[in-house]
PDB file of N, CA and C in Angstrom:
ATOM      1  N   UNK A   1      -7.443  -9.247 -14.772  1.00  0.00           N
ATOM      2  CA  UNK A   1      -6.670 -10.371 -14.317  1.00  0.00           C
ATOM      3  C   UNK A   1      -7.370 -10.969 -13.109  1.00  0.00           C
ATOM      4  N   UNK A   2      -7.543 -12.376 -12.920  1.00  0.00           N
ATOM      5  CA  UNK A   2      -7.795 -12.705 -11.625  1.00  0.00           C
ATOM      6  C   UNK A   2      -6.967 -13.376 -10.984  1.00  0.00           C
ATOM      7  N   UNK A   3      -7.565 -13.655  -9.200  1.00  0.00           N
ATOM      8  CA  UNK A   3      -6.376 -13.801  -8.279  1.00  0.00           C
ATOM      9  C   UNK A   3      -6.951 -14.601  -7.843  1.00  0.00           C
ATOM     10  N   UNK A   4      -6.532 -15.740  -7.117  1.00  0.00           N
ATOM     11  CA  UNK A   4      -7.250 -16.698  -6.287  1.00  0.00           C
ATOM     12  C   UNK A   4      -6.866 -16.186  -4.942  1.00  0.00           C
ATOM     13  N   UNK A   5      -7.894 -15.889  -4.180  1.00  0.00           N
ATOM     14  CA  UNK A   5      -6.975 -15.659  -2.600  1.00  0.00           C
ATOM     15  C   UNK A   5      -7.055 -16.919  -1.618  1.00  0.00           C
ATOM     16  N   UNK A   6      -6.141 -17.047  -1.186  1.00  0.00           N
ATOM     17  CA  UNK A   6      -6.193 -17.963   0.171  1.00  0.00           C
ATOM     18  C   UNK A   6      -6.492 -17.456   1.539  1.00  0.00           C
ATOM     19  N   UNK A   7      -7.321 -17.158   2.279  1.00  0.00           N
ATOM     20  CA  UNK A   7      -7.678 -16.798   3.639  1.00  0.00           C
ATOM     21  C   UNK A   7      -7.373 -17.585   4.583  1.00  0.00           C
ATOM     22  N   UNK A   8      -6.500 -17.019   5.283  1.00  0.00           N
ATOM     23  CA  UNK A   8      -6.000 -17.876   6.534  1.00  0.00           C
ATOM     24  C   UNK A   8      -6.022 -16.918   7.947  1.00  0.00           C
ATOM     25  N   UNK A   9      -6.957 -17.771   8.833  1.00  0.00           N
ATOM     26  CA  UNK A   9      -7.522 -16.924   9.702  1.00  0.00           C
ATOM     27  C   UNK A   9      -8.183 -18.069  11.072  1.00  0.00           C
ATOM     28  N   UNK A  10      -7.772 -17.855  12.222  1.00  0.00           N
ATOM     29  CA  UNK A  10      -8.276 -18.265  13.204  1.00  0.00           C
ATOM     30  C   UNK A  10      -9.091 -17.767  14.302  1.00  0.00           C
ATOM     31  N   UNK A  11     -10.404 -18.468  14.652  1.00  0.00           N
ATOM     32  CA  UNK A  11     -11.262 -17.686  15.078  1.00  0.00           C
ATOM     33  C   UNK A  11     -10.983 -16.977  16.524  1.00  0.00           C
ATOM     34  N   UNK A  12      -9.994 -17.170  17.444  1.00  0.00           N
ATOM     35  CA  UNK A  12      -9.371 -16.423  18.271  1.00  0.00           C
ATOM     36  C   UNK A  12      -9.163 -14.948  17.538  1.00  0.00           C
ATOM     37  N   UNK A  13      -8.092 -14.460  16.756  1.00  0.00           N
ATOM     38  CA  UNK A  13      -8.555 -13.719  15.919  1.00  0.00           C
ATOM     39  C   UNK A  13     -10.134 -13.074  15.684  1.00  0.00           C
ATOM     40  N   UNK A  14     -10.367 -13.704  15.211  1.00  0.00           N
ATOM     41  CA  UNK A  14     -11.999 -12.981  14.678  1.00  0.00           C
ATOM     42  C   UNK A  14     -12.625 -12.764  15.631  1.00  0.00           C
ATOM     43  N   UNK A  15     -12.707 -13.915  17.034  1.00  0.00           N
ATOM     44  CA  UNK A  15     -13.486 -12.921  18.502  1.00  0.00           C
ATOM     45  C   UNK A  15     -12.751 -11.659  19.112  1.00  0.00           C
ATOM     46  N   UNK A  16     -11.274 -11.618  19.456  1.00  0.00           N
ATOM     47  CA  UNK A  16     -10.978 -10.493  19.449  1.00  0.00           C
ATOM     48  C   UNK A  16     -11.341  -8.937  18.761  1.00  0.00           C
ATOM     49  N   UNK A  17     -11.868  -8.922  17.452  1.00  0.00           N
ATOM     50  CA  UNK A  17     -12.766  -7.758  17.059  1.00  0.00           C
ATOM     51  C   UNK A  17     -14.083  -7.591  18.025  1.00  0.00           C
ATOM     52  N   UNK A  18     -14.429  -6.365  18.202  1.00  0.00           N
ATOM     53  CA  UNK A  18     -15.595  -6.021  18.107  1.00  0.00           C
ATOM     54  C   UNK A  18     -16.691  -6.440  16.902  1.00  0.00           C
ATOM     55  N   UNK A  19     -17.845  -6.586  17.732  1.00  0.00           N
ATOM     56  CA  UNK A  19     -19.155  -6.597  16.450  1.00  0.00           C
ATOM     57  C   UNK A  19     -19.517  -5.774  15.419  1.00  0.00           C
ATOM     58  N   UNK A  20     -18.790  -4.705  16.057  1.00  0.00           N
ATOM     59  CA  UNK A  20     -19.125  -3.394  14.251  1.00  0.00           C
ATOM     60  C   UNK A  20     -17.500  -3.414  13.940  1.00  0.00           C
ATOM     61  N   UNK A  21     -16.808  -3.562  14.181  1.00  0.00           N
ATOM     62  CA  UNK A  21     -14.983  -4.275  13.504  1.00  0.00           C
ATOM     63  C   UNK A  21     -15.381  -5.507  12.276  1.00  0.00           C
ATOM     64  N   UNK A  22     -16.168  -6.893  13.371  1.00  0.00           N
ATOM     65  CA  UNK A  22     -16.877  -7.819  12.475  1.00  0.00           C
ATOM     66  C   UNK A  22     -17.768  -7.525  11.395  1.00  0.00           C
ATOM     67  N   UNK A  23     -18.359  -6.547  11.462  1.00  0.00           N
ATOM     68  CA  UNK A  23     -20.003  -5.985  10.123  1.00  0.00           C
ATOM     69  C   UNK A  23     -18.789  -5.201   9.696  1.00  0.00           C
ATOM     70  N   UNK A  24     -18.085  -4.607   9.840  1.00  0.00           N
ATOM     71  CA  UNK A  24     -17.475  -3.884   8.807  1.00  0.00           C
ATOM     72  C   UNK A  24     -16.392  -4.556   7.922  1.00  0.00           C
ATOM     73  N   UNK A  25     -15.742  -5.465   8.565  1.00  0.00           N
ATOM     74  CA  UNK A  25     -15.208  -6.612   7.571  1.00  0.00           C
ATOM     75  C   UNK A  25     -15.773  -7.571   6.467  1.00  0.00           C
ATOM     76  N   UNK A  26     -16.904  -7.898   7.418  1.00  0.00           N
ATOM     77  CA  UNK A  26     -17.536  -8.831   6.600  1.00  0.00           C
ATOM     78  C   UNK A  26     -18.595  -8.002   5.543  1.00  0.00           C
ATOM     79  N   UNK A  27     -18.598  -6.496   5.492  1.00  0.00           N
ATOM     80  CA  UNK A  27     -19.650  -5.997   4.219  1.00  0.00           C
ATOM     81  C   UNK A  27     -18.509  -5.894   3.282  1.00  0.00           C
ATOM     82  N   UNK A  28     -17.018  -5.565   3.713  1.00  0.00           N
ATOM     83  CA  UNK A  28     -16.104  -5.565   2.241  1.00  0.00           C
ATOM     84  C   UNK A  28     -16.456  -7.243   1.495  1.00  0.00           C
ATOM     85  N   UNK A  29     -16.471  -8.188   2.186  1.00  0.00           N
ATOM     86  CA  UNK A  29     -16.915  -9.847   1.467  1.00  0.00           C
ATOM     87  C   UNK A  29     -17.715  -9.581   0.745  1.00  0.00           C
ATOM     88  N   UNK A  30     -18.737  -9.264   1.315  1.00  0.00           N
ATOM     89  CA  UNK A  30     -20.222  -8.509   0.490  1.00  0.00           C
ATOM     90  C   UNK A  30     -19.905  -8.229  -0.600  1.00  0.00           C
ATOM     91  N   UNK A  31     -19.285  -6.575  -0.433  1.00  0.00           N
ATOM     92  CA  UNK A  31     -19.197  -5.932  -1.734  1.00  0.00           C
ATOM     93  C   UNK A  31     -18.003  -6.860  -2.745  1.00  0.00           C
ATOM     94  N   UNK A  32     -17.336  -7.497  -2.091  1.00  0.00           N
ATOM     95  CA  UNK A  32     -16.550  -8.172  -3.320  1.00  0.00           C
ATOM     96  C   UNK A  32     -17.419  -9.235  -4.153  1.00  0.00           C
ATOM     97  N   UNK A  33     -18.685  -9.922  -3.363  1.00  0.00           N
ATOM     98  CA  UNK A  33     -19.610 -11.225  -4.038  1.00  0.00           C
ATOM     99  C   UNK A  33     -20.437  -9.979  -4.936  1.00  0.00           C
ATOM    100  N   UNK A  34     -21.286  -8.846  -4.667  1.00  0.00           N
ATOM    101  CA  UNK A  34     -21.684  -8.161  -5.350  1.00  0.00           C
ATOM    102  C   UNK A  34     -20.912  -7.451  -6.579  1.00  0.00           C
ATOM    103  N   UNK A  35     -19.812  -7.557  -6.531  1.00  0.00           N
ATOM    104  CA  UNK A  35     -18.929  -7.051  -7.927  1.00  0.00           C
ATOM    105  C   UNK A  35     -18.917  -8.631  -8.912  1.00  0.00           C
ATOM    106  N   UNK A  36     -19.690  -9.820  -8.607  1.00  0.00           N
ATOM    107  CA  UNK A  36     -19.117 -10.804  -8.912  1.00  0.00           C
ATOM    108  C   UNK A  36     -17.781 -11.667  -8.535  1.00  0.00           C
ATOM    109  N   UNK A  37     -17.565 -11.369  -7.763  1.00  0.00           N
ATOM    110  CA  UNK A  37     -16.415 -12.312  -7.649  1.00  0.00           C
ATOM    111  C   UNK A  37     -16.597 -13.170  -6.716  1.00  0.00           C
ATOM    112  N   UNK A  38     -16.395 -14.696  -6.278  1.00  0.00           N
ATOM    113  CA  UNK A  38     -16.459 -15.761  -5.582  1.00  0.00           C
ATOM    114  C   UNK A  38     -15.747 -15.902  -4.392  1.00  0.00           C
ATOM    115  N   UNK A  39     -16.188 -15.481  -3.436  1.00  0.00           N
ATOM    116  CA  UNK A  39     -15.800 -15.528  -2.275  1.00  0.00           C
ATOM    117  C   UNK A  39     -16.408 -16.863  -1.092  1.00  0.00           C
ATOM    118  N   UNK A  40     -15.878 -17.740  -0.623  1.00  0.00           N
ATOM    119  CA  UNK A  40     -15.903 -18.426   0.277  1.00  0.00           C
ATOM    120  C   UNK A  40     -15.293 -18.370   1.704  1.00  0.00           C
ATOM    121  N   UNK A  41     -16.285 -17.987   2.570  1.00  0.00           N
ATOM    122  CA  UNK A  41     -16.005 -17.363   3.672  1.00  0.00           C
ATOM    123  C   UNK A  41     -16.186 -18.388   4.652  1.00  0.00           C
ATOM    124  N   UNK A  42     -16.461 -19.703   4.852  1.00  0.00           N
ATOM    125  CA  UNK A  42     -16.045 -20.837   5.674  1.00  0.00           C
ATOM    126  C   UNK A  42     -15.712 -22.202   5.178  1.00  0.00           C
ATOM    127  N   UNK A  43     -14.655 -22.634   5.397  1.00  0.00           N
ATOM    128  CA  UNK A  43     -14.187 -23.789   5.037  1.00  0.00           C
ATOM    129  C   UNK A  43     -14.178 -24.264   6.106  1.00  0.00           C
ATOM    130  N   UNK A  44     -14.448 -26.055   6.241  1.00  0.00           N
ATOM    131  CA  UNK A  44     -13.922 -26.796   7.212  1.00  0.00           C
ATOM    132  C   UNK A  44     -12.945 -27.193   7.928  1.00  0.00           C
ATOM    133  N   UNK A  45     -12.116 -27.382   8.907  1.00  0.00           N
ATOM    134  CA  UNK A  45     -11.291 -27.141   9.321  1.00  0.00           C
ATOM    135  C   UNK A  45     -10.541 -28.672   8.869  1.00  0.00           C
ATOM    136  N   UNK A  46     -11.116 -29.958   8.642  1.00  0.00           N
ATOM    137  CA  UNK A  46     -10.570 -31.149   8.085  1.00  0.00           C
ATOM    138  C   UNK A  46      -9.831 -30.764   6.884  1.00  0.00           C
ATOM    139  N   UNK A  47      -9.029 -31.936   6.263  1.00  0.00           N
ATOM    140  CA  UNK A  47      -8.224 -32.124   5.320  1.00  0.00           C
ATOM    141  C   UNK A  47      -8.367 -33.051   4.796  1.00  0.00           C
ATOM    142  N   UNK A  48      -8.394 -33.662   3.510  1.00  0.00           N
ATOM    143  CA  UNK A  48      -7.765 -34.432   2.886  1.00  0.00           C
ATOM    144  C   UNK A  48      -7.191 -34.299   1.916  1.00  0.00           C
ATOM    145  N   UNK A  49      -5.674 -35.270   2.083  1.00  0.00           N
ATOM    146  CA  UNK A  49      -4.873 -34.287   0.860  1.00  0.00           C
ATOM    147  C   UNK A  49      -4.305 -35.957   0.301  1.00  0.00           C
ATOM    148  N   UNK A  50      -4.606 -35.831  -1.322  1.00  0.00           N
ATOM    149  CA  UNK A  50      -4.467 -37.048  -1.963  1.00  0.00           C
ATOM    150  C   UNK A  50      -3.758 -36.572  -3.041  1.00  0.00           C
ATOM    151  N   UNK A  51      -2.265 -37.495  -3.111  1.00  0.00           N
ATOM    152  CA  UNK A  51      -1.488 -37.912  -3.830  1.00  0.00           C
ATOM    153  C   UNK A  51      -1.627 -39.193  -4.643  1.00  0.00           C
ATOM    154  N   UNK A  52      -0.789 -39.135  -5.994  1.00  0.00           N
ATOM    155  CA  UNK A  52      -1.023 -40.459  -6.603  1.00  0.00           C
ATOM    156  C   UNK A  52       0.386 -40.778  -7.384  1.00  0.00           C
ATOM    157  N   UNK A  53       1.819 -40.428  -6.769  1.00  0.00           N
ATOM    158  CA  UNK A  53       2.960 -40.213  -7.197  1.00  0.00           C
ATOM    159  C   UNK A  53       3.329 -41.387  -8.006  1.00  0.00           C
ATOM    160  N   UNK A  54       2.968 -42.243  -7.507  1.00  0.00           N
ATOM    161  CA  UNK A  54       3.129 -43.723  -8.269  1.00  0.00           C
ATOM    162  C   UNK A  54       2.248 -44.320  -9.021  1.00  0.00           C
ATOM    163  N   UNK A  55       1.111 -43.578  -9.193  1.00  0.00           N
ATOM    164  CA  UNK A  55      -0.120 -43.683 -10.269  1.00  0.00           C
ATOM    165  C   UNK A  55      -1.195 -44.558  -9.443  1.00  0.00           C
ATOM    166  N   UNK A  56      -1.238 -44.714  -8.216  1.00  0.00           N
ATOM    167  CA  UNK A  56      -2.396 -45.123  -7.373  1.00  0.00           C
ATOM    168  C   UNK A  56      -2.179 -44.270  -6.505  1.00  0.00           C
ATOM    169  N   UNK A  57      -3.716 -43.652  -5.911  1.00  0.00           N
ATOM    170  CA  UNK A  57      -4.174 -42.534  -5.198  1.00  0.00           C
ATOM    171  C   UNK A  57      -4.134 -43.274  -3.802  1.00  0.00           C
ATOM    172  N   UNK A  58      -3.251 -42.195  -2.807  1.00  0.00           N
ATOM    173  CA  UNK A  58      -2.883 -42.425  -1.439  1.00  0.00           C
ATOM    174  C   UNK A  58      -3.187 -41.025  -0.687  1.00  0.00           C
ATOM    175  N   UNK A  59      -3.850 -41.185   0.585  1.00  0.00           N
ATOM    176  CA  UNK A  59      -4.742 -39.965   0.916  1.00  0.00           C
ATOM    177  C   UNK A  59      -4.037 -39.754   2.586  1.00  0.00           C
ATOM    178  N   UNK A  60      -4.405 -38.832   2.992  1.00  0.00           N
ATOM    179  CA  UNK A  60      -3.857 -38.766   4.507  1.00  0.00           C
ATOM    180  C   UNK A  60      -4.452 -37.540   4.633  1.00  0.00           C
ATOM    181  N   UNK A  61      -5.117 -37.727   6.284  1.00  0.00           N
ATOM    182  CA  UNK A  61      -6.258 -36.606   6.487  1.00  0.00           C
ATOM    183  C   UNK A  61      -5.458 -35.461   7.195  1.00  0.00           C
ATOM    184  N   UNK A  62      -4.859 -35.088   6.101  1.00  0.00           N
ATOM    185  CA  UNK A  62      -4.332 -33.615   6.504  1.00  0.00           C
ATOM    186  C   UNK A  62      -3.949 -32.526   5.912  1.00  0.00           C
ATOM    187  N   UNK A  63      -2.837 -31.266   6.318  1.00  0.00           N
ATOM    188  CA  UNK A  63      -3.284 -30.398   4.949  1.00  0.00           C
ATOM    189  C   UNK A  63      -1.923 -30.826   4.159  1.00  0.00           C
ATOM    190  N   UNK A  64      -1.610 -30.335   3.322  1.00  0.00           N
ATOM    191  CA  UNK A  64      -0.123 -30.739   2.586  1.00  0.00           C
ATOM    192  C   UNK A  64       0.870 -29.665   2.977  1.00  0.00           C
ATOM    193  N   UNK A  65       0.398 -28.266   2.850  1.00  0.00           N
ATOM    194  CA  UNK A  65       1.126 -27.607   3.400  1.00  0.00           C
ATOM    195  C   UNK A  65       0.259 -26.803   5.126  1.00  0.00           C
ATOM    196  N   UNK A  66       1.339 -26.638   5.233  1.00  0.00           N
ATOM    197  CA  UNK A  66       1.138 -26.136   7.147  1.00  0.00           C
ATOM    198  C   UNK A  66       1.291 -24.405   7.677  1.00  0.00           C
ATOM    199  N   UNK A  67       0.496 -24.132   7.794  1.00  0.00           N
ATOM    200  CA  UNK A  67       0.285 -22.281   8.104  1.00  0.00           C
ATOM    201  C   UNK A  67       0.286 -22.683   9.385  1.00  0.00           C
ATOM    202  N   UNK A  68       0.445 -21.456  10.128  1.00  0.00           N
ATOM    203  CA  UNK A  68       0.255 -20.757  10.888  1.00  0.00           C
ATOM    204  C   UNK A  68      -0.841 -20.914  11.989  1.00  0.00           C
ATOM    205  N   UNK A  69      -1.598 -20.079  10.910  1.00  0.00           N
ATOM    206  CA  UNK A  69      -3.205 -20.012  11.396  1.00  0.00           C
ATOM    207  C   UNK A  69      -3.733 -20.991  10.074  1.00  0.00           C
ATOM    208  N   UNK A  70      -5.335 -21.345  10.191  1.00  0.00           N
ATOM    209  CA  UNK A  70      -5.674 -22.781   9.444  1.00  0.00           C
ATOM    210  C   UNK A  70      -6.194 -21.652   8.103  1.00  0.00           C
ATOM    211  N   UNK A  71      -6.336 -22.820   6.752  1.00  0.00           N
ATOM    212  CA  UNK A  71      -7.508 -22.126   5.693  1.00  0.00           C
ATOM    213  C   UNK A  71      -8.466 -21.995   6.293  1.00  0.00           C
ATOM    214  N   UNK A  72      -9.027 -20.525   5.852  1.00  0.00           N
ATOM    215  CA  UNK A  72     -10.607 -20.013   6.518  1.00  0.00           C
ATOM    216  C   UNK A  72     -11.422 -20.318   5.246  1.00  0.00           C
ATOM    217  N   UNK A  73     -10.795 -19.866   4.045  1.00  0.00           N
ATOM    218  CA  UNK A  73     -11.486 -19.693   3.113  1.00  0.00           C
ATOM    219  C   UNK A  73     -10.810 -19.365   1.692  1.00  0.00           C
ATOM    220  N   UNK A  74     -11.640 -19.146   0.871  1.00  0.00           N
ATOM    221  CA  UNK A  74     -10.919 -18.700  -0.599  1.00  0.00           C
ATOM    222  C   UNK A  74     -11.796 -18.293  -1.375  1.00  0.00           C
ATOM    223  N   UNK A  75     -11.313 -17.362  -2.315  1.00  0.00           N
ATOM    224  CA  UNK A  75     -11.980 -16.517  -3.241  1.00  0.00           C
ATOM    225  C   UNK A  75     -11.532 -16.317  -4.690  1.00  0.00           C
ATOM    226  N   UNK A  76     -11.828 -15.908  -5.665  1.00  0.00           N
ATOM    227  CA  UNK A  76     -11.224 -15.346  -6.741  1.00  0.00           C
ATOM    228  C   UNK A  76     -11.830 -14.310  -7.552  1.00  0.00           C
ATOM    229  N   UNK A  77     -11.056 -13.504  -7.159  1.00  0.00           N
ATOM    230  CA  UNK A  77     -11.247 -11.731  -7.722  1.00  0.00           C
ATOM    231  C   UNK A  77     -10.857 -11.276  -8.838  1.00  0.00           C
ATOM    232  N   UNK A  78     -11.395 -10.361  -9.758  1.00  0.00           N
ATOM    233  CA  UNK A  78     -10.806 -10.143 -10.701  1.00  0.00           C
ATOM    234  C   UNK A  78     -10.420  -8.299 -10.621  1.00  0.00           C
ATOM    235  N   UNK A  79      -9.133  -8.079 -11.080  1.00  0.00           N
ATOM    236  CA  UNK A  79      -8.212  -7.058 -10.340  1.00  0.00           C
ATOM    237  C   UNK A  79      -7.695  -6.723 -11.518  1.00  0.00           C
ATOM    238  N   UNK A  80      -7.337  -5.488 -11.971  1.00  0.00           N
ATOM    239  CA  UNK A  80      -6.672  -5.157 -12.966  1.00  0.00           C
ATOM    240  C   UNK A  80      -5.331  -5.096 -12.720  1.00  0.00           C
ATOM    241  N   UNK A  81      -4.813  -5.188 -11.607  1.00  0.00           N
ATOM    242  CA  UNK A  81      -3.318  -5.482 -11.377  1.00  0.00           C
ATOM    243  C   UNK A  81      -3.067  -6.038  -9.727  1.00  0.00           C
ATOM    244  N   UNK A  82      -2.333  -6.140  -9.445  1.00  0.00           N
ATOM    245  CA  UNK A  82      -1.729  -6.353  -8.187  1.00  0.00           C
ATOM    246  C   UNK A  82      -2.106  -6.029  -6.943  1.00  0.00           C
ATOM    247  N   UNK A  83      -1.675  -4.734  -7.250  1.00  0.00           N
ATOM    248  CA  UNK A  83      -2.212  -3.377  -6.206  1.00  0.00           C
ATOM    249  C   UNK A  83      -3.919  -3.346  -5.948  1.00  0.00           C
ATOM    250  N   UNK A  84      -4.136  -3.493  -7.255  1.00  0.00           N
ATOM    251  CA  UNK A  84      -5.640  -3.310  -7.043  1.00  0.00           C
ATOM    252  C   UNK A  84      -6.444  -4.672  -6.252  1.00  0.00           C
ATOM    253  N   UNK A  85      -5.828  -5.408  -6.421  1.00  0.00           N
ATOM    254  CA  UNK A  85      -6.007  -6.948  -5.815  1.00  0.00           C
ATOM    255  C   UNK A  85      -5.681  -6.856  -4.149  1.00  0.00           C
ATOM    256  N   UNK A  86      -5.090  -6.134  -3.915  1.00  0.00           N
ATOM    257  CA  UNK A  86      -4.341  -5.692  -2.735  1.00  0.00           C
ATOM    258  C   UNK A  86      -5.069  -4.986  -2.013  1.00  0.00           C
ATOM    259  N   UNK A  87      -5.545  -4.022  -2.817  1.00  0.00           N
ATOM    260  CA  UNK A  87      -6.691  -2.723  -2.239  1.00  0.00           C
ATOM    261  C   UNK A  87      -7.845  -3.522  -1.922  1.00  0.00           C
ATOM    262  N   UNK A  88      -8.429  -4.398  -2.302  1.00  0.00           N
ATOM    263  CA  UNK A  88      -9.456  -5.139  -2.819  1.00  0.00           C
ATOM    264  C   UNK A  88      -9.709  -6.107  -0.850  1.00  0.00           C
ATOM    265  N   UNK A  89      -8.677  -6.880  -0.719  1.00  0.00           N
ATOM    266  CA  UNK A  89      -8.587  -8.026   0.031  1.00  0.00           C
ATOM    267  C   UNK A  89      -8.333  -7.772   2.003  1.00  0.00           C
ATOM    268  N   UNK A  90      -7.511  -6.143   1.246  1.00  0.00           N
ATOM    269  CA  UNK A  90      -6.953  -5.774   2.519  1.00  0.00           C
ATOM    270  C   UNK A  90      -7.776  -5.438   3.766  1.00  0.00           C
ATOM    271  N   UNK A  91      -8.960  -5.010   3.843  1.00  0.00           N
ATOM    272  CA  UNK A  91     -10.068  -5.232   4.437  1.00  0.00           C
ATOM    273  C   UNK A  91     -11.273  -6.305   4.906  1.00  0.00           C
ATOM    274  N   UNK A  92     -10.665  -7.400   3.994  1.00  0.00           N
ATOM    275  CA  UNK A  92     -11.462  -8.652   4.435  1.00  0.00           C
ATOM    276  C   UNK A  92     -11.106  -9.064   5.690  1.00  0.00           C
ATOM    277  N   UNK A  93     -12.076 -10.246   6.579  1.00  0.00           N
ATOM    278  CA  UNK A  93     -11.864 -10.754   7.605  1.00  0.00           C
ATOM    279  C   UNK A  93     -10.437 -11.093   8.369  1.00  0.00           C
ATOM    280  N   UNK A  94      -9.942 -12.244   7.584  1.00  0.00           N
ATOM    281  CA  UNK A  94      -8.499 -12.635   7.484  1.00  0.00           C
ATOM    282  C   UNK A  94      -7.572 -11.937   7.563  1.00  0.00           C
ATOM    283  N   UNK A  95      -7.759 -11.133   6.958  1.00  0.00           N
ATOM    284  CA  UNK A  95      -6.592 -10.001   6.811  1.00  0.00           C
ATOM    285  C   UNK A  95      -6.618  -9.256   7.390  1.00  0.00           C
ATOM    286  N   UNK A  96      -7.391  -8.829   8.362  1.00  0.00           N
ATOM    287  CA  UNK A  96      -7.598  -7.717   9.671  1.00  0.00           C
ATOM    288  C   UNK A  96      -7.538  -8.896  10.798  1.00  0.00           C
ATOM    289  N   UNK A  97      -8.358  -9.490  11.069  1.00  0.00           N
ATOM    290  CA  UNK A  97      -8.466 -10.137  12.051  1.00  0.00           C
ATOM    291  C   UNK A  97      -7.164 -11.503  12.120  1.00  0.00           C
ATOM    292  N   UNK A  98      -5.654 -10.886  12.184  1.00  0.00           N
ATOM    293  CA  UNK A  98      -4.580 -11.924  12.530  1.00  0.00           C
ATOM    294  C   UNK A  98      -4.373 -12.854  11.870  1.00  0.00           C
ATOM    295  N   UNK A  99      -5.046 -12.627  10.297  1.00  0.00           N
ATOM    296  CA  UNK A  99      -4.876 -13.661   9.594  1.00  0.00           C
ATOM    297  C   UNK A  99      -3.480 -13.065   8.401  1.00  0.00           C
ATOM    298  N   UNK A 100      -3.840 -13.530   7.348  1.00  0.00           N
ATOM    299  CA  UNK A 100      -3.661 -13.107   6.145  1.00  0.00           C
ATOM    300  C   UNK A 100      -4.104 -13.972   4.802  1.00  0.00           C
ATOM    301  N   UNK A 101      -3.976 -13.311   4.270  1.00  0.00           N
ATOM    302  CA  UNK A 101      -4.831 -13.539   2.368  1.00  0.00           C
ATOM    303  C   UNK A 101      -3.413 -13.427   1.403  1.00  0.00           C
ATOM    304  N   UNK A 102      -3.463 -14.530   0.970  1.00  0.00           N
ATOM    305  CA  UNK A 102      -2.201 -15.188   0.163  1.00  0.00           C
ATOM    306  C   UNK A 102      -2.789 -14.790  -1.488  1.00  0.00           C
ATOM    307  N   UNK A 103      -2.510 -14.002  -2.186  1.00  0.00           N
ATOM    308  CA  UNK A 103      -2.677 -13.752  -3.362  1.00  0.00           C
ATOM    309  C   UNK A 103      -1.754 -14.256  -4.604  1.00  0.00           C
ATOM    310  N   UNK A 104      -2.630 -15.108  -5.072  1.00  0.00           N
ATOM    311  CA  UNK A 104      -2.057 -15.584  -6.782  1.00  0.00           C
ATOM    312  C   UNK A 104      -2.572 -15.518  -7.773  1.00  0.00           C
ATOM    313  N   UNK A 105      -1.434 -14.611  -8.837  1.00  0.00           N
ATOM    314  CA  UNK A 105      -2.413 -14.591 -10.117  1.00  0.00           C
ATOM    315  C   UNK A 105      -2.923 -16.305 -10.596  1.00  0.00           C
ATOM    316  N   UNK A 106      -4.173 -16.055 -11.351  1.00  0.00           N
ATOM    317  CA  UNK A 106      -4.798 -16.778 -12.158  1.00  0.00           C
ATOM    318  C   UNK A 106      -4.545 -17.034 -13.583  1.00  0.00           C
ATOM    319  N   UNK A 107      -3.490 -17.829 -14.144  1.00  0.00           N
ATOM    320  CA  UNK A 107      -3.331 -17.449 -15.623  1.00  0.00           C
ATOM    321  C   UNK A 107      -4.155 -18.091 -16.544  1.00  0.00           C
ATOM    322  N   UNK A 108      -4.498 -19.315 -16.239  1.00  0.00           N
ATOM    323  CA  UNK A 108      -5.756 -20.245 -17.139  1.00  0.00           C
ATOM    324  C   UNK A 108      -6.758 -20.498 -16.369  1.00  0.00           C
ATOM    325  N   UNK A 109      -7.858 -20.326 -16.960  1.00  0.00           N
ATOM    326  CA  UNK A 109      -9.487 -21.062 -15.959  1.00  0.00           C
ATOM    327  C   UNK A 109      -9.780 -21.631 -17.064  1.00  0.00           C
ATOM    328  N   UNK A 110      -9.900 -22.841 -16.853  1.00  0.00           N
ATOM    329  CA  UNK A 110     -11.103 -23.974 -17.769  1.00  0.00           C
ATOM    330  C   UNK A 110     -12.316 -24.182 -17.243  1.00  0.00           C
ATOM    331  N   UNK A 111     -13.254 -23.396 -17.481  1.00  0.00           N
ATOM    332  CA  UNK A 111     -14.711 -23.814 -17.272  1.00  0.00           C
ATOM    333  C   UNK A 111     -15.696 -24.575 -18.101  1.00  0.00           C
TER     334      UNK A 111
END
């Protein structure tokens, strides 16, 4: 099964670790891109979020929905269940460092 994760994480957060706290977070990323799975570990902090409710596209530079802490990033893992998706994420950046990682199954991919 795969999961799309959402990483939400602010870099206040991430300086608060130590540098071997940081290498040890960031080799679980590692080992998750080395199992294959797609991990994106910086996103821009801009937005644009475009609607077209009335069938012409209307944009506004921001996010649609509002966290906390900002999107860091996103990934999609493939997990044989839940838990294992869980085991998987719980060591990434975000998720140690004051963030958290929003997990959703994946039910269709069109590639």
């Amino acid at each position: 099964m795969k999961f799309l994760c959402l990483a939400y994480g602010a870099e206040e957060g991430w300086n608060e670790l130590s540098k071997a706290e940081q290498d040890e977070l960031l080799a679980q990323d590692e080992l998750l891109r080395q199992r294959g799975d797609i991990v994106v570990a910086a996103v821009e902090l801009t937005a644009t979020t475009v609607t077209a409710w009335d069938g012409k596209p209307a944009t506004t530079e921001d996010t649609f929905a509002h966290a906390r802490v900002p999107l860091a990033g996103f990934g999609i893992i493939d997990a044989a269940d839940l838990d294992e998706a869980i085991k998987l994420v719980a060591n990434t950046p975000c998720a140690r460092a004051k963030g958290a990682v929003v997990l959703r199954p994946i039910s269709v991919i069109n590639l």
